[in-house]
Protein backbone atom coordinates (compact mmCIF):
# COMPACT_ATOMS: atom_id res chain seq x y z
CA UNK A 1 0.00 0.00 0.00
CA UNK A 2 3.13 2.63 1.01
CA UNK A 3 4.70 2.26 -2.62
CA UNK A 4 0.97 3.07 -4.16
CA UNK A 5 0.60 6.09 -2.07
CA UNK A 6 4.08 7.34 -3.10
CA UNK A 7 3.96 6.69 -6.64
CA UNK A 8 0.75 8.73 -6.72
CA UNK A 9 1.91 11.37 -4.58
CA UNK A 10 5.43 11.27 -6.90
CA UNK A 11 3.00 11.99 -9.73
CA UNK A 12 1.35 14.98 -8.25
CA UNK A 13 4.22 17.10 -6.63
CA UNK A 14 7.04 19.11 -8.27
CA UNK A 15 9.89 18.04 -5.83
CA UNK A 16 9.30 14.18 -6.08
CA UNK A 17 12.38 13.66 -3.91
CA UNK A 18 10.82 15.11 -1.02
CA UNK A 19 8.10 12.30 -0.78
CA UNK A 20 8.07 10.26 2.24
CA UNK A 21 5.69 7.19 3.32
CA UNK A 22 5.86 5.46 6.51
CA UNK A 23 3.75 2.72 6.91
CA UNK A 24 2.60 1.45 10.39
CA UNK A 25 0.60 -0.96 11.88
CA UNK A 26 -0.20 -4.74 11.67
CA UNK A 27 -2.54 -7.37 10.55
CA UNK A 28 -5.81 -5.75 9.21
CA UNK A 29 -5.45 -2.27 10.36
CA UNK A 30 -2.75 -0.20 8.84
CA UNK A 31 -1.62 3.66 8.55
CA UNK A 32 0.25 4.81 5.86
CA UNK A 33 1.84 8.65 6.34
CA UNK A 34 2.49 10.77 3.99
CA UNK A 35 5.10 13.92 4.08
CA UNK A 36 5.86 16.08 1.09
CA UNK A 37 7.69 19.58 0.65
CA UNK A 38 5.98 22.69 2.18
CA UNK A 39 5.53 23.85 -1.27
CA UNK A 40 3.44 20.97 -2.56
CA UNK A 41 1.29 20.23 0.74
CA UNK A 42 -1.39 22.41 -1.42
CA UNK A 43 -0.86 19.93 -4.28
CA UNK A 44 -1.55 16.51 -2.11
CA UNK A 45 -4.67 18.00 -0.41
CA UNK A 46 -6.37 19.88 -3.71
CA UNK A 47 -8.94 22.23 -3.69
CA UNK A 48 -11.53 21.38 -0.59
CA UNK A 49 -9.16 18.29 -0.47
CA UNK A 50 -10.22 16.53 -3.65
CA UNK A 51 -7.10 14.91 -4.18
CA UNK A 52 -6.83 13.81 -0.71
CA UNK A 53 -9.88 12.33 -0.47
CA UNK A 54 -9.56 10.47 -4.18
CA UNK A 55 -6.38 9.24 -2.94
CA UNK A 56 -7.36 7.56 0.28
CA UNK A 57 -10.40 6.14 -1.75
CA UNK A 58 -7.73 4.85 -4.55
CA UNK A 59 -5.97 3.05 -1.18
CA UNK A 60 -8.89 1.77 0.56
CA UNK A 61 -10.50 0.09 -2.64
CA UNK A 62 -7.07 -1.98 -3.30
CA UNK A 63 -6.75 -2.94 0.68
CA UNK A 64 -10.41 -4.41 0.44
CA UNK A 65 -9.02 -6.70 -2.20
CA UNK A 66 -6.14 -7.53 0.48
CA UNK A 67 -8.74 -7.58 3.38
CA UNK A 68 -6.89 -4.69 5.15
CA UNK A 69 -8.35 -1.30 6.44
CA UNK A 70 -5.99 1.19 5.37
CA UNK A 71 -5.83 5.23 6.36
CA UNK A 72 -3.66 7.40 4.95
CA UNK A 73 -2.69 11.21 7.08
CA UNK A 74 -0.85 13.96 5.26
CA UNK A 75 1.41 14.95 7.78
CA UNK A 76 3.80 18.22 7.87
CA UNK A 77 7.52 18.21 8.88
């Protein structure tokens, strides 16, 4: 689930380098967290958090197909 979130979020932001995921958790329930540059935090989230939102659906719909109940948080440094 981590690599999905980053390769989307690579795919969105203009410093690509900057993109961290930690996943944590175990078994079913798992929390991915996401940290990008200051510059692109506006990017991730999207206009009344659009992108956000379409991203954690994205994440959720493959963990159902892994039976796993994923979250993912946009965090700041």
């Amino acid at each position: 689930m981590a690599s999905l979130v980053e390769a989307i979020a690579r795919a969105l932001v203009s410093k690509p380098d900057e993109v961290r995921v930690i996943e944590e958790g175990d078994g079913k329930d798992i929390v991915i967290k996401l940290s990008v540059a200051k510059d692109d935090i506006g990017k991730i989230i999207g206009k009344s958090g659009r992108i956000a939102k379409a991203m954690r659906t994205v994440v959720k719909a493959a963990a159902i197909k892994q039976n796993k109940r994923v979250t993912v948080e946009i965090v700041e440094d």
